[in-house]
Protein backbone atom coordinates (compact mmCIF):
# COMPACT_ATOMS: atom_id res chain seq x y z
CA UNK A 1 -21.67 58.13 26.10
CA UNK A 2 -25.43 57.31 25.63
CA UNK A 3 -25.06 54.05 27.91
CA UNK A 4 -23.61 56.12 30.41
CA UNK A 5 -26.87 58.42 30.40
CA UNK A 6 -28.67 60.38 32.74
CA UNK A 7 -26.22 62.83 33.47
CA UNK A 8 -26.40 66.42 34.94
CA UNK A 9 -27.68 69.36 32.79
CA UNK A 10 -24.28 70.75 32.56
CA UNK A 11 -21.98 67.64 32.97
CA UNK A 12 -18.18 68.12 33.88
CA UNK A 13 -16.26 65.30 33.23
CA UNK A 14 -12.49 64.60 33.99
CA UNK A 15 -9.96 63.35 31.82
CA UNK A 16 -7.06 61.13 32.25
CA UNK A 17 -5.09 62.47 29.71
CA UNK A 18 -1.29 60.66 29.48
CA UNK A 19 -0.24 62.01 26.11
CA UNK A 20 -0.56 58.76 23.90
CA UNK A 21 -3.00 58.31 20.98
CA UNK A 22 -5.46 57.03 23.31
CA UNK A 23 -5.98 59.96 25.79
CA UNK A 24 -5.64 62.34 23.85
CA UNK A 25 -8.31 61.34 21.28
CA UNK A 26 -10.42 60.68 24.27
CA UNK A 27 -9.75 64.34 25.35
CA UNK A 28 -10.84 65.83 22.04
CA UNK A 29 -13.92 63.69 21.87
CA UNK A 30 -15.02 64.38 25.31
CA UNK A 31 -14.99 68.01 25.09
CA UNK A 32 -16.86 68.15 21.42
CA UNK A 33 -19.43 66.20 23.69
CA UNK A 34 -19.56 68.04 27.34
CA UNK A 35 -19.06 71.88 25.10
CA UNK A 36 -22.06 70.40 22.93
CA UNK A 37 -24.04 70.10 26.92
CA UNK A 38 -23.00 73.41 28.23
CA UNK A 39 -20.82 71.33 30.41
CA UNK A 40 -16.78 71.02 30.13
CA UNK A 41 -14.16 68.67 30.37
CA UNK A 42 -10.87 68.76 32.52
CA UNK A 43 -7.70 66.96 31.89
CA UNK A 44 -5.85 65.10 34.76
CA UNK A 45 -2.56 63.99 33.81
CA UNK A 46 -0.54 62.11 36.27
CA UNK A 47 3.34 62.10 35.92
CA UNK A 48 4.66 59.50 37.42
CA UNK A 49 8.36 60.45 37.32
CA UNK A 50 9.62 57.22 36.55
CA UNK A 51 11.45 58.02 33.64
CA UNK A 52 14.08 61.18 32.64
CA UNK A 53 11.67 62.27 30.00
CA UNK A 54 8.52 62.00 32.04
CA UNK A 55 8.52 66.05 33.37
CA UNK A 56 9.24 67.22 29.43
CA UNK A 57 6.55 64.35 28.01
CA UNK A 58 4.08 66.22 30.94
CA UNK A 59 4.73 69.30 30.10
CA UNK A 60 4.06 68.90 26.44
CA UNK A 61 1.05 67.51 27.36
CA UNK A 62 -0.29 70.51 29.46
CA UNK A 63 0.65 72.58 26.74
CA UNK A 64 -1.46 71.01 24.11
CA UNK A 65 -4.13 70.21 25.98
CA UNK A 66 -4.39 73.94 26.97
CA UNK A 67 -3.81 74.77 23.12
CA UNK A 68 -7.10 72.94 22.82
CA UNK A 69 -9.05 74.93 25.19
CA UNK A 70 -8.88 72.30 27.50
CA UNK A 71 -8.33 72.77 31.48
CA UNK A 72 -5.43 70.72 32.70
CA UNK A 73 -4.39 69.64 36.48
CA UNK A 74 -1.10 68.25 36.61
CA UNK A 75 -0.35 65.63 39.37
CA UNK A 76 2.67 64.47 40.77
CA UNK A 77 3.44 60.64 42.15
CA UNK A 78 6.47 60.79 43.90
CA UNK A 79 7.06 58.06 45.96
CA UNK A 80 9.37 57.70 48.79
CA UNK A 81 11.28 55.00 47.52
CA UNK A 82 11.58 53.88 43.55
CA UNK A 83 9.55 49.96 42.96
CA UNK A 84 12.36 47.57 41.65
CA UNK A 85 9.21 45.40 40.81
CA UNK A 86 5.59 45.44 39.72
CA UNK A 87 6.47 48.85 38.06
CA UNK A 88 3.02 49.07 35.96
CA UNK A 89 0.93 47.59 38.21
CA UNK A 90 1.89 50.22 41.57
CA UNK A 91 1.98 53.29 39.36
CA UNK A 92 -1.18 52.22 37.62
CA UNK A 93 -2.80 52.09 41.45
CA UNK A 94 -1.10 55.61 42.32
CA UNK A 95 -2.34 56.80 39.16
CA UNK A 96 -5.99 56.02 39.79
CA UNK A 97 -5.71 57.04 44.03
CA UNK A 98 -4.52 60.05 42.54
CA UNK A 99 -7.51 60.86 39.87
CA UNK A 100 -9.95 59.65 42.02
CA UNK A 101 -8.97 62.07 45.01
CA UNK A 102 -8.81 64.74 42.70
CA UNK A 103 -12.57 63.96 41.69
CA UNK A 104 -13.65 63.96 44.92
CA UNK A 105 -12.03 67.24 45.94
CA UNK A 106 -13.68 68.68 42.54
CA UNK A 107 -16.94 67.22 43.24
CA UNK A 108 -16.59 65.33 39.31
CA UNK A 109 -19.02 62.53 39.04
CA UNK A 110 -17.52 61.00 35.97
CA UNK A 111 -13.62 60.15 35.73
CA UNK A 112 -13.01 59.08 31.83
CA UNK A 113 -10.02 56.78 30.77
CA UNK A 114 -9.23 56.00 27.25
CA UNK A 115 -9.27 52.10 26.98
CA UNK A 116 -10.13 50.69 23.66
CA UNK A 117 -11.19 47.65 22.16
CA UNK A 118 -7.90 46.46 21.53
CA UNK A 119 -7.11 47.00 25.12
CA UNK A 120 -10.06 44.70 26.11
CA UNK A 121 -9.26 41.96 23.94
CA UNK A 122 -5.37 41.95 24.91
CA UNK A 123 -7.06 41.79 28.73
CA UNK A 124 -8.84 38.67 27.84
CA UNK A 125 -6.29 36.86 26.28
CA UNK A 126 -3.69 37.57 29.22
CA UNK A 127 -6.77 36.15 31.52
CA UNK A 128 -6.82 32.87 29.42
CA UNK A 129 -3.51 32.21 29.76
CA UNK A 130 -4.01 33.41 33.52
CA UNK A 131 -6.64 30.57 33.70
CA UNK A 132 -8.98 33.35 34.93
CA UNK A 133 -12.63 32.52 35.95
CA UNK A 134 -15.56 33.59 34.48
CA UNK A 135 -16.03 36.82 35.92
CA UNK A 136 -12.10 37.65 35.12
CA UNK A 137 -12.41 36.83 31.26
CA UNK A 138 -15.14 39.36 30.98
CA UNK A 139 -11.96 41.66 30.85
CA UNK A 140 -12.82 45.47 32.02
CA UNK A 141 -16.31 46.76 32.90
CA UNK A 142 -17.34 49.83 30.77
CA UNK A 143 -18.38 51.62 34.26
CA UNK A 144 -16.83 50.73 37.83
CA UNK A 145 -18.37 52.84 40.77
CA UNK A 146 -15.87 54.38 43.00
CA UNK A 147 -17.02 55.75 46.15
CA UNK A 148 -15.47 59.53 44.68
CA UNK A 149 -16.79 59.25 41.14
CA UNK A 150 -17.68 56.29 38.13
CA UNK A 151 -15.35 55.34 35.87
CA UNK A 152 -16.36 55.39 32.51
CA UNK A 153 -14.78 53.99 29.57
CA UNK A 154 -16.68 55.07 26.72
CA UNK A 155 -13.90 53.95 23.91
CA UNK A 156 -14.45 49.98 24.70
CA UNK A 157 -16.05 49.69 21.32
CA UNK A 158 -13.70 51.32 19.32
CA UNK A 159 -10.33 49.95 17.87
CA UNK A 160 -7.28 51.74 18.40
CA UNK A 161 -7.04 52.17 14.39
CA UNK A 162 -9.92 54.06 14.15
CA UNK A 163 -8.66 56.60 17.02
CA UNK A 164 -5.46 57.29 15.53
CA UNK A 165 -7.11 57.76 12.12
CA UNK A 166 -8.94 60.09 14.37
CA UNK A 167 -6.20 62.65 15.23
CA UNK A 168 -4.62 61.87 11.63
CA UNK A 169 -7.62 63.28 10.23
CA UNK A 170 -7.22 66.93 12.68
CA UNK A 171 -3.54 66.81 12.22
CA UNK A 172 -2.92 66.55 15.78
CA UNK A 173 0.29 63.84 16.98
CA UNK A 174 0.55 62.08 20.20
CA UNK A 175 3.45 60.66 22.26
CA UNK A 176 4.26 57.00 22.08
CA UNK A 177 5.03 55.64 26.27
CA UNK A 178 7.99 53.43 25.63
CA UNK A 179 6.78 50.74 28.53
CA UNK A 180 3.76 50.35 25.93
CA UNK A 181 6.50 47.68 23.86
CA UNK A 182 8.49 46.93 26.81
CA UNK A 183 9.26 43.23 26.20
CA UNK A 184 9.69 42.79 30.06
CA UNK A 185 5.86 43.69 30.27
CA UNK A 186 3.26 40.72 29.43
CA UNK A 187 0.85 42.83 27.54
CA UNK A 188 3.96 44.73 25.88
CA UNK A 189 5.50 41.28 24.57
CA UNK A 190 1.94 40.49 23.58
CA UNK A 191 1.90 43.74 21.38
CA UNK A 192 4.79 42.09 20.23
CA UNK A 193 4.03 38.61 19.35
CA UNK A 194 0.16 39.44 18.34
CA UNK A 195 -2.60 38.04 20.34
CA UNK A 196 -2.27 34.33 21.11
CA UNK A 197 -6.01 34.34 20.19
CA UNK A 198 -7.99 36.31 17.05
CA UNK A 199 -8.92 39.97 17.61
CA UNK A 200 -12.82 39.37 16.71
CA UNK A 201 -13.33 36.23 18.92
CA UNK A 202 -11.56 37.91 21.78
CA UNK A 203 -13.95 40.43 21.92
CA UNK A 204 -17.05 38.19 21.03
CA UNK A 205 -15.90 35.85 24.26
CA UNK A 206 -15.79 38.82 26.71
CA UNK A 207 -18.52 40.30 25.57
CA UNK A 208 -19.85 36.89 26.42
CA UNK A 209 -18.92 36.95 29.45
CA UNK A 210 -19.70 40.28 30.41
CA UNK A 211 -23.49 39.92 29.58
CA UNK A 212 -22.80 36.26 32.23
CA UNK A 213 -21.08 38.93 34.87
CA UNK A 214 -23.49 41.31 34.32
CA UNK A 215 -26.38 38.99 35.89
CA UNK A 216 -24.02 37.28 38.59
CA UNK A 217 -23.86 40.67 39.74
CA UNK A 218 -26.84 41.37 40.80
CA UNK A 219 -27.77 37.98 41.62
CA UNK A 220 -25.08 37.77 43.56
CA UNK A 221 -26.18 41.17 45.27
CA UNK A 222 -29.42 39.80 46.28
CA UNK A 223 -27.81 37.38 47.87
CA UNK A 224 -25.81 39.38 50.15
CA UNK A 225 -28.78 41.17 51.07
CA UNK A 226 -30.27 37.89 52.65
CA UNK A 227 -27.33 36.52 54.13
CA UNK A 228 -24.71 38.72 55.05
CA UNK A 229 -24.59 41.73 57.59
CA UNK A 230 -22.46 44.79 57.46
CA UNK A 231 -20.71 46.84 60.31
CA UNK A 232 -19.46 50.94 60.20
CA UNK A 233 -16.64 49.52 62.21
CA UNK A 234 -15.51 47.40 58.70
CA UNK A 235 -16.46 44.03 59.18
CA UNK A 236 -19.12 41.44 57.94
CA UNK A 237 -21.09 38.79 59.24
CA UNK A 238 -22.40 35.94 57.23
CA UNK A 239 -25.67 33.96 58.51
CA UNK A 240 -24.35 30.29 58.30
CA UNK A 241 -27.52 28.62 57.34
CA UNK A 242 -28.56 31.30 54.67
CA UNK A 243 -25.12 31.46 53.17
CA UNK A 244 -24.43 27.56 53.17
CA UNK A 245 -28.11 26.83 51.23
CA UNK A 246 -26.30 29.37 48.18
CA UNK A 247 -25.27 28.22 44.89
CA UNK A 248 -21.25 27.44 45.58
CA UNK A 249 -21.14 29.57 42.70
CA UNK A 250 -22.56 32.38 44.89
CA UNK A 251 -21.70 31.89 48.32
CA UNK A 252 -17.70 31.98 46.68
CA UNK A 253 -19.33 35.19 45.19
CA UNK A 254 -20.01 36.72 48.44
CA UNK A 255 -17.40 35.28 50.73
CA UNK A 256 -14.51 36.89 48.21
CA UNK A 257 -16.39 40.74 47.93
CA UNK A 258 -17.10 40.50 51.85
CA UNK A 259 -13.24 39.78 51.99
CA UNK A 260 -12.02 42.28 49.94
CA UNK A 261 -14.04 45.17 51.54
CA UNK A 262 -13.21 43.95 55.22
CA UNK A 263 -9.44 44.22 53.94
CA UNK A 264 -9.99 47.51 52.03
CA UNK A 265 -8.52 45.51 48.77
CA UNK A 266 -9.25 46.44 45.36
CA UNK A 267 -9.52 42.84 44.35
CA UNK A 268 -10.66 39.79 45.96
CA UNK A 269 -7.92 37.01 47.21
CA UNK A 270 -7.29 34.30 45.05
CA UNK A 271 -9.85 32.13 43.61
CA UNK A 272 -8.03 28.91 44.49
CA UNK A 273 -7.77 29.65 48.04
CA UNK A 274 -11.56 31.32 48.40
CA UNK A 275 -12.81 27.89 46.88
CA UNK A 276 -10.89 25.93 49.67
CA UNK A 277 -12.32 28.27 52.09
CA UNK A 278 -15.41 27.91 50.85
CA UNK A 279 -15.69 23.69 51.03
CA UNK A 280 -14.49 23.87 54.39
CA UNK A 281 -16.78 26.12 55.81
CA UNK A 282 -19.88 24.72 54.07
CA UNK A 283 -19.06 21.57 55.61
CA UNK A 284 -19.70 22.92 59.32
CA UNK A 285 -22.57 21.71 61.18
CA UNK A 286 -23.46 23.59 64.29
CA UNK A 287 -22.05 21.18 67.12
CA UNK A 288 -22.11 23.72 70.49
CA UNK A 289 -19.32 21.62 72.49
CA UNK A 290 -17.50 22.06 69.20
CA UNK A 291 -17.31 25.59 67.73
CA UNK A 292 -15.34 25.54 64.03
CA UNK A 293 -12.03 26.40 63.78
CA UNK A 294 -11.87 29.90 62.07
CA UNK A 295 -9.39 30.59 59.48
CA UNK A 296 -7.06 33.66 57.60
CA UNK A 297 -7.66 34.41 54.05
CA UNK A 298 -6.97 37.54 51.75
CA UNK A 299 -5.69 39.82 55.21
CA UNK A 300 -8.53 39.00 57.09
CA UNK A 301 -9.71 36.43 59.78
CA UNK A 302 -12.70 34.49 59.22
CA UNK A 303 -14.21 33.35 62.94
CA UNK A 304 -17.06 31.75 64.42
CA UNK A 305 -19.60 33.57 66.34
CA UNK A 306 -23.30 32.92 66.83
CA UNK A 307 -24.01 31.09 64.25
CA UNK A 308 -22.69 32.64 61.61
CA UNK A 309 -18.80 33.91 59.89
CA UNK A 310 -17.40 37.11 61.12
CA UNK A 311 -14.93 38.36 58.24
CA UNK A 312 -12.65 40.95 60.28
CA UNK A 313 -9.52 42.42 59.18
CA UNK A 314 -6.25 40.29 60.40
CA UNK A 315 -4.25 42.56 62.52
CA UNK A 316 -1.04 40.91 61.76
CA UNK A 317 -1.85 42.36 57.66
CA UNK A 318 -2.14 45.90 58.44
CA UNK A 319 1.07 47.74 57.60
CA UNK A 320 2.87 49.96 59.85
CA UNK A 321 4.20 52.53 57.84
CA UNK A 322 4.66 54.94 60.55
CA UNK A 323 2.57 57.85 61.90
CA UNK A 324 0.38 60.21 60.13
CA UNK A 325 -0.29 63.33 61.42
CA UNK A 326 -3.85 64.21 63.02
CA UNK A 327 -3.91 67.45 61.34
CA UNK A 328 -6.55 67.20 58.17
CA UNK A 329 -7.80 63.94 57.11
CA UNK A 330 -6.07 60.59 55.99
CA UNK A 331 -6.76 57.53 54.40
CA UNK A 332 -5.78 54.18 56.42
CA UNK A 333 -5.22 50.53 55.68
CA UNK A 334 -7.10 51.27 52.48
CA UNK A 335 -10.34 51.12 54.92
CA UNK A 336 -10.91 54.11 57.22
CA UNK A 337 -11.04 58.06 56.68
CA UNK A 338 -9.66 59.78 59.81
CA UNK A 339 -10.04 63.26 60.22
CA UNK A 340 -8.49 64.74 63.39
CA UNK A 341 -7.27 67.95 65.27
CA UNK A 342 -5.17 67.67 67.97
CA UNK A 343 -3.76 70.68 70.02
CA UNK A 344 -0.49 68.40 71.04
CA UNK A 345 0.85 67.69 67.92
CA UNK A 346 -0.07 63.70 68.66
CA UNK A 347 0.05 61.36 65.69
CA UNK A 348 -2.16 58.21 64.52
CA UNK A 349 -0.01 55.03 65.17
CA UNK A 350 -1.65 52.09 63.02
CA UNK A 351 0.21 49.84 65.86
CA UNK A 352 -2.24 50.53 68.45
CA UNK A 353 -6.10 50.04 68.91
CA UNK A 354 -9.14 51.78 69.25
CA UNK A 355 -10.48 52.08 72.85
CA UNK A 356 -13.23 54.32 74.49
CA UNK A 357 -12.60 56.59 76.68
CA UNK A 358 -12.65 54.55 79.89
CA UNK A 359 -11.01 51.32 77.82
CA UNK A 360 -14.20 49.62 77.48
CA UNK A 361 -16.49 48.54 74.79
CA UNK A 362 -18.90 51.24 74.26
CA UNK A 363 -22.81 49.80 75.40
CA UNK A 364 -23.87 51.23 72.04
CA UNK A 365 -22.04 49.12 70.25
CA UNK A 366 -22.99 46.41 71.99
CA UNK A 367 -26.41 46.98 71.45
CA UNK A 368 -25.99 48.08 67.77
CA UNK A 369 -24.80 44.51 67.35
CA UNK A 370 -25.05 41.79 69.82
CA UNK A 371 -21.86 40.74 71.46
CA UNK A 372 -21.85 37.36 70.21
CA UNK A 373 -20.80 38.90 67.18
CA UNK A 374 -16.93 39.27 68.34
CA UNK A 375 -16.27 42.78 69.02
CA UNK A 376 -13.11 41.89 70.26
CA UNK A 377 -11.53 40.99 67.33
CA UNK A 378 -13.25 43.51 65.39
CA UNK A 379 -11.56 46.81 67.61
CA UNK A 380 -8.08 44.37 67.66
CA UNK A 381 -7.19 45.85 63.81
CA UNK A 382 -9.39 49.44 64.23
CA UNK A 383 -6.68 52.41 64.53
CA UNK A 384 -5.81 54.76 67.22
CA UNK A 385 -4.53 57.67 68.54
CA UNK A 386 -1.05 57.44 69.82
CA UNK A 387 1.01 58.74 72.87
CA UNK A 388 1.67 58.02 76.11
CA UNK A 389 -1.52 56.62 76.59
CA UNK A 390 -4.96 55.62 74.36
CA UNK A 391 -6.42 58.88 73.73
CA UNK A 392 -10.44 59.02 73.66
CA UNK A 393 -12.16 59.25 70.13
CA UNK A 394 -14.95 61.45 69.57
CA UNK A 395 -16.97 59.43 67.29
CA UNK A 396 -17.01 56.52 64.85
CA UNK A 397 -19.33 57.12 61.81
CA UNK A 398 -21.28 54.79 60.13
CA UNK A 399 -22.55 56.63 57.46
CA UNK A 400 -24.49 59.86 59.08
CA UNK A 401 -24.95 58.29 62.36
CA UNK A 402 -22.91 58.51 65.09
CA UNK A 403 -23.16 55.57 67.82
CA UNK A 404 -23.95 57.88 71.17
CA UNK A 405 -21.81 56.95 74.24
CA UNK A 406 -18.84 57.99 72.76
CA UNK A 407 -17.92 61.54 74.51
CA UNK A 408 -15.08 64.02 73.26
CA UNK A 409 -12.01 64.65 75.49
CA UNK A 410 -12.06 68.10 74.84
CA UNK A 411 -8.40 68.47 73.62
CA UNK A 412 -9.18 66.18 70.78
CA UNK A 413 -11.02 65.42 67.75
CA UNK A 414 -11.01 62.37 66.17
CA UNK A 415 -13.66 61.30 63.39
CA UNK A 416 -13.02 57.78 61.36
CA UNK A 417 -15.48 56.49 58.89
CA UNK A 418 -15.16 53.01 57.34
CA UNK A 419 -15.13 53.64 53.65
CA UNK A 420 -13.55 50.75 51.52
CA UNK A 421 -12.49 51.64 48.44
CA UNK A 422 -14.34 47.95 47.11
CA UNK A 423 -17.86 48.47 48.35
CA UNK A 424 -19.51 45.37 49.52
CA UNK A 425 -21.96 45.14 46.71
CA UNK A 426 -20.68 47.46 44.35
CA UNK A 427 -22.44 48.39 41.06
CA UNK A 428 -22.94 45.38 38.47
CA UNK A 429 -20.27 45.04 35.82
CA UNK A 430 -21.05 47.17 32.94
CA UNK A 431 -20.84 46.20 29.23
CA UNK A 432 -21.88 48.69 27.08
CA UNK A 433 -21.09 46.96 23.73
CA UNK A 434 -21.59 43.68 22.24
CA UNK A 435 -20.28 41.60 18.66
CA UNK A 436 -22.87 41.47 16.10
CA UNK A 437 -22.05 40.41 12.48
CA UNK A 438 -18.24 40.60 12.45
CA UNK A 439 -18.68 44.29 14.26
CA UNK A 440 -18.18 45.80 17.82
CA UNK A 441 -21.69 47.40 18.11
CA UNK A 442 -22.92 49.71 20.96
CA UNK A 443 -25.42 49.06 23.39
């Protein structure tokens, strides 16, 4: 955990605890270490209700974990209709929307998961044969920022021998997930087969090119911070001329993480189609009886306007998935929190857009950002409140300011921050161990 240092005086942590060997060495190691602080540690286990056994397998977890002194939180996904493909990779998303809004609830800085070093190396070797880039065979960072909590993973360095010799040694058992050797699952058949590459050079190469991400990071960062200009209302501009004079290797850098945000994506689009992206908008040259042709990429339009690339979300990607109610707060296109009462009963429509209360353009907007900049097509894919006519919105946050000119209708209120769960620079990619004389060795 020393990596992961400073943390509070009394540091609660939370747990993703699934019942396997993994978690639930994780879970006794993590509270030797937060009782040792005066602190304590929380298990979150998420049942996924997937398979027959997975209430029983749940339950047996709660129970143990509670035998151990250990406060559990059960919670449920259920969701409205059962995948029939990508399985893993939608319940693994569930699973972490569901931890991570538990954190924030809780106020829990640090979310723990139990990946291991075989883990990582079985991550880099399905990158190879992915024909990954760079940044994708340094495998998993040891800490991801969130904007509810940081992720830690502080079992990267350790093999998953030496954590079931772990709970050998207490005489505790675990309970094996059968999807873990699931031959219709890549890293399942992998278990399988054994690693198309060696165990020790796997972890030597992405420890390699963790230490490479770790400085692209913030290089690329700095870069940003010269060329590229955010908006509360969830969009980016690029400067042209700063953003063209880049490295290709960082302009593609910042073109895919102002993407990603924009769409409210937890991963950038696909390298092939960012570097295509990329070579034709570096070849612009500012003609004025000839604006460039803009272009779609990763659910987001990528336009022309004064002199630079406004990334806004496409409105033909954001799903309709019917109305939420105004009631409480909720979570939209993966981008905006809206929190809302309404006396009416009316619900938020993702079909319709954002207007002011007299169906202009607010002047503070305008003067927040100049108009050249496309406003437009930046309220086109913004939501709205629904009925028999746009309803007025009493402000739109950007942080703790609220642009003025916006006045409340006095039946409703309507408050939407742009929150993405990829921030635009996020924190640099964290290793937190490194391969020194035929051993994993912390950092």
């Amino acid at each position: 955990m020393r990596p992961f240092a400073p943390f509070e005086a009394r540091p609660t942590l939370g747990l993703a605890v699934s019942g396997g060997r993994d978690s639930r060495a994780l879970a006794l190691l993590a509270r030797h270490w937060a009782v040792r602080r005066r602190g304590r540690a929380i298990a979150l286990v998420v049942d996924h209700g997937l398979r027959d056994e997975s209430a029983a397998e749940t339950e047996q977890t709660r129970a143990w974990l509670t035998a151990h002194g250990i406060e559990t939180h059960v919670l449920p996904w259920r969701p409205v209709m059962r995948p029939r493909s990508g399985v893993q990779a939608l319940a693994r998303a569930a699973r972490y929307r569901l931890l991570l809004a538990w954190c924030r609830r809780n106020g829990v800085l640090h979310l723990l998961t139990a990946h291991q070093a075989d883990d990582q190396a079985e991550t880099y070797a399905l990158r190879v044969t992915r024909d990954s880039g760079p940044a994708g065979l340094a495998a998993m960072s040891a800490l991801v920022e969130f904007p509810e909590a940081r992720l830690l993973r502080p079992l990267l360095p350790v093999s998953r021998a030496r954590l079931t010799a772990t709970l050998e040694a207490r005489g505790e058992d675990w309970i094996d997930d059968p999807s873990n050797i699931d031959p219709r699952f890549a890293r399942a058949r992998m278990r399988r087969d054994g690693l198309p590459v060696r165990f020790e050079p796997a972890i030597r190469q992405a420890s390699s090119f963790a230490m490479r991400r770790a400085a692209d990071d913030i290089e690329t960062a700095m870069a940003m911070a010269r060329c590229t200009m955010p908006h509360p209302l969830g969009a980016v501009l690029i400067d042209h001329a700063e953003w063209r004079d880049l490295p290709a290797a960082q302009a593609l850098a910042v073109l895919a993480a102002a993407i990603a945000t924009v769409a409210g994506a937890d991963y950038p689009p696909r390298r092939e189609r960012t570097v295509r992206a990329v070579r034709q908008m570096r070849a612009v040259r500012r003609r004025p009886d000839q604006p460039p042709v803009g272009m779609t990429l990763g659910g987001c339009r990528i336009l022309w306007r004064g002199g630079g690339w406004l990334v806004v979300r496409e409105p033909a990607s954001v799903p309709i998935d019917g109305s939420k109610a105004l009631a409480g707060c909720a979570r939209w296109d993966g981008r905006f929190d809206i929190c809302g009462q309404d006396r009416e009963g009316t619900e938020l429509s993702a079909g319709l857009r954002l207007v002011s209360p007299t169906g202009r353009v607010p002047g503070a907007w305008q003067q927040a950002w100049s108009a050249t900049a496309g406003l437009p097509a930046l309220l086109a894919a913004l939501p709205a409140v629904a009925g028999q006519r746009p309803l007025s919105v009493t402000a739109v946050e950007g942080g703790r300011n609220v642009p003025p000119g916006i006045q409340k209708s006095g039946r409703h209120a309507v408050w939407i921050c742009f929150r993405p769960g990829r921030p635009l620079a996020p924190g640099p990619f964290f290793p937190c161990f490194t391969f020194a004389k035929g051993q994993i060795v912390n950092r």
